[in-house]
Every structure is written in structure tokens, then in C-alpha cells.
Protein backbone atom coordinates (compact mmCIF):
# COMPACT_ATOMS: atom_id res chain seq x y z
CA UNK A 1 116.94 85.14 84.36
CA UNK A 2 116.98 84.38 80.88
CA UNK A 3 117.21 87.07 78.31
CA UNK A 4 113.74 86.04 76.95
CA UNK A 5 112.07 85.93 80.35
CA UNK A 6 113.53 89.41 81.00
CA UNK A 7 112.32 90.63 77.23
CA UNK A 8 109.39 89.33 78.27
CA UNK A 9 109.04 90.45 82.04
CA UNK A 10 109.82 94.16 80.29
CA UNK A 11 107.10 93.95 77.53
CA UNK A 12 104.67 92.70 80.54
CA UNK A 13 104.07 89.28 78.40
CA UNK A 14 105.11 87.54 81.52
CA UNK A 15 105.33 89.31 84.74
CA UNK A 16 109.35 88.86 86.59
CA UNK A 17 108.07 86.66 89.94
CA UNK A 18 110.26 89.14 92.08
CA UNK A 19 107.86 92.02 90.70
CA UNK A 20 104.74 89.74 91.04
CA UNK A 21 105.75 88.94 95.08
CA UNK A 22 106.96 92.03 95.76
CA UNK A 23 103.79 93.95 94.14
CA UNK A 24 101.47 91.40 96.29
CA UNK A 25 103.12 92.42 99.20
CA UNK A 26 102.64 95.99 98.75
CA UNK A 27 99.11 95.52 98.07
CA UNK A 28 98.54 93.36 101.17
CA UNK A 29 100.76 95.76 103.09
CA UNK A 30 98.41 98.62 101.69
CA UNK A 31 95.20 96.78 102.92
CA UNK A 32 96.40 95.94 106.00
CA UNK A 33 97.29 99.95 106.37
CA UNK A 34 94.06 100.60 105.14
CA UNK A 35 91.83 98.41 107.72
CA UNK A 36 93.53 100.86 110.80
CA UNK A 37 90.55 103.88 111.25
CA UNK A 38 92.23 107.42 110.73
CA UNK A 39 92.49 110.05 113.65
CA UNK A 40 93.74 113.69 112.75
CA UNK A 41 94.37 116.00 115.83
CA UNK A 42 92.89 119.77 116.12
CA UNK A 43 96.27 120.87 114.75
CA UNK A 44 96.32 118.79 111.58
CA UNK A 45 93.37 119.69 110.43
CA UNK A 46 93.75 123.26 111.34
CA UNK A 47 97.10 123.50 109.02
CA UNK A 48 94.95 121.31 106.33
CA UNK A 49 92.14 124.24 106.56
CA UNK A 50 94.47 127.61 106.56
CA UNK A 51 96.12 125.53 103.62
CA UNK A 52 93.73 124.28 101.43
CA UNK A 53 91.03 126.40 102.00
CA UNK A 54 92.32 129.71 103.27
CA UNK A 55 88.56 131.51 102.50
CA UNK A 56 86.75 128.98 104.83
CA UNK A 57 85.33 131.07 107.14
CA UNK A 58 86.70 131.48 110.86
CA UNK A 59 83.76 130.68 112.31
CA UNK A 60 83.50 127.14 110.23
CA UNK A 61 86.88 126.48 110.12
CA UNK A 62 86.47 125.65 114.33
CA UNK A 63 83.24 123.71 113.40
CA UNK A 64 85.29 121.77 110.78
CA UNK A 65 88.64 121.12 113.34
CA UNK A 66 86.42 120.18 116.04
CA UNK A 67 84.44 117.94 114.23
CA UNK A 68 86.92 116.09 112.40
CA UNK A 69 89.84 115.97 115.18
CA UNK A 70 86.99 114.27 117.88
CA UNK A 71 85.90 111.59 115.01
CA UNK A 72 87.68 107.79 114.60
CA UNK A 73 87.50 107.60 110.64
CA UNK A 74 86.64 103.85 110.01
CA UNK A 75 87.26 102.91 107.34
CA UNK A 76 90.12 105.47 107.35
CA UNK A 77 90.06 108.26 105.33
CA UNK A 78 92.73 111.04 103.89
CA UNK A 79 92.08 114.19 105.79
CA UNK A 80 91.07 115.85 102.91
CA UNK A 81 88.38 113.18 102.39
CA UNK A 82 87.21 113.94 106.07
CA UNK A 83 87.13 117.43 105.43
CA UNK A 84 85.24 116.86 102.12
CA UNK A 85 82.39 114.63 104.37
CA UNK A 86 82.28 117.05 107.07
CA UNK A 87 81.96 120.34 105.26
CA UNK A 88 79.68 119.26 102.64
CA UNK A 89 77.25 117.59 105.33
CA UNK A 90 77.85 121.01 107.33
CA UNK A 91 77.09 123.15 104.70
CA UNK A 92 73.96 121.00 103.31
CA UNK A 93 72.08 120.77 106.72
CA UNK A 94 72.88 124.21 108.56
CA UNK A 95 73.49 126.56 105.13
CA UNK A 96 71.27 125.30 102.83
CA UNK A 97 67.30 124.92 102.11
CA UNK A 98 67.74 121.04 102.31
CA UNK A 99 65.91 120.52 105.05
CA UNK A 100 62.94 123.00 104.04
CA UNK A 101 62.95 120.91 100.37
CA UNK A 102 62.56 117.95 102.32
CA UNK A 103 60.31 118.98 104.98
CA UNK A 104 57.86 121.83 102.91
CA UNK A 105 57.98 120.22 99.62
CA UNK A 106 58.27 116.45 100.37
CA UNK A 107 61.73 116.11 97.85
CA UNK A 108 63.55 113.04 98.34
CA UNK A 109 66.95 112.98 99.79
CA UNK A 110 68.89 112.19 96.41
CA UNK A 111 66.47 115.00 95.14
CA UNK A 112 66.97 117.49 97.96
CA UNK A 113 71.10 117.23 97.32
CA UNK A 114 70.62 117.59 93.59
CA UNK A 115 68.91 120.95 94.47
CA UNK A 116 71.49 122.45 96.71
CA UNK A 117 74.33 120.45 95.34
CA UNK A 118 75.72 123.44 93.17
CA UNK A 119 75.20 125.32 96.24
CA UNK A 120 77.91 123.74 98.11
CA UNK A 121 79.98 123.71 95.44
CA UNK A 122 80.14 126.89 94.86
CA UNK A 123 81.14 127.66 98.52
CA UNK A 124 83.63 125.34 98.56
CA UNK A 125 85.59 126.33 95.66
CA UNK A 126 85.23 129.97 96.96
CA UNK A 127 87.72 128.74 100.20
CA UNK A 128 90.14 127.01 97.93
CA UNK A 129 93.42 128.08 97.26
CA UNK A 130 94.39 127.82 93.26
CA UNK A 131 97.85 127.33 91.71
CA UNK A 132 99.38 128.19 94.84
CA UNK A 133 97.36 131.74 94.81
CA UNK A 134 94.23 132.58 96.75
CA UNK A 135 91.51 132.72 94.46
């Protein structure tokens, strides 16, 4: 390579064709991984829980394992994603007034969640674990 070209390949002006293939590669490499659904055993996502979110209570925490272990992700998701899905939709339905809004006072979905959204995330920052301390 020329010392221009690699001048140039450095400055970005023109990208070095070794970086260009072997970036494309890892991005087609990265949507192939991407198209396989996730799966996370009872184990996984037990660990994940005690870790991230050592307040969750006991009683949840088994909700949460059970119901994200026995799920096939598709699209795949990180487990922390899953756990996001799962414990906000837990806590919205079962711990919340969402369903009264909805039901009793005829709010809309999107308006029902912006109701009980702070709701949720209060509780969930209560479980987390902060700067490697339990908050």
C-alpha cells in the first residue's frame, strides 16, 4: 500500500479494502448471529437475577427464572433485555392499577403505561445493585 493510500486509509478519506472486507464480514457474521432466537436456562437467569438485581424479591425472582428460561427469544435478545420485557410486563399487569385504568376509567394502553410507568421504575431500580454495592 502506498504511503498516501495508508495516510489516507488512517484519516478515513479512503477506507484500507482489508478493513472494508473484513468489517463486512463482521457485520454479516453479526446478523447471521443475530437471526438464531436466544434460550437462557433456569440457572442463567437465576445468577443474572442474584447479580443484577439482588432486591428482586424471592417470590418474583422464581416468576422471572421460570418465565424467561421456558421462552425461545426470537428475535434473540441479551438476557438482560429478557429480563427487562418480563419484569416490566410482570410488574405492570399483576402489581400495578393498569388494568383497573384500563378497565374503570377507559385509559388507553399508551395512556395506562404512562400512568404506572414511574411505578415500575421505581421498583426496579430498588432491586438493582449500584457501583458494585447494594443500594
Amino acid at each position: 500500500m502506498s504511503q498516501q493510500r495508508a495516510r489516507a486509509s488512517r484519516n478515513q478519506l479512503v477506507p484500507d479494502r482489508t478493513v472494508c472486507r473484513r468489517h463486512c464480514c463482521n457485520r454479516e457474521l453479526n446478523l447471521m448471529a443475530k437471526s438464531e432466537a436466544s434460550t437462557f436456562t433456569p440457572d442463567q437467569v437465576a445468577r443474572h437475577i442474584h447479580r443484577k438485581h439482588p432486591r428482586c424479591p424471592q417470590v418474583l425472582a422464581q416468576v422471572f427464572v421460570e418465565a424467561i428460561s421456558t421462552r425461545t427469544w426470537d428475535p434473540p435478545v441479551s438476557l438482560g433485555r429478557a429480563f427487562g420485557i418480563v419484569s416490566t410486563n410482570t410488574l405492570r399487569h399483576e402489581h400495578t392499577d393498569y388494568e383497573r385504568l384500563m378497565r374503570d376509567h377507559h385509559l388507553r394502553r399508551d395512556e395506562a403505561r404512562l400512568v404506572v410507568g414511574e411505578e415500575i421504575k421505581a421498583a426496579l431500580a430498588s432491586w438493582r445493585k449500584v457501583g458494585g454495592k447494594v443500594d
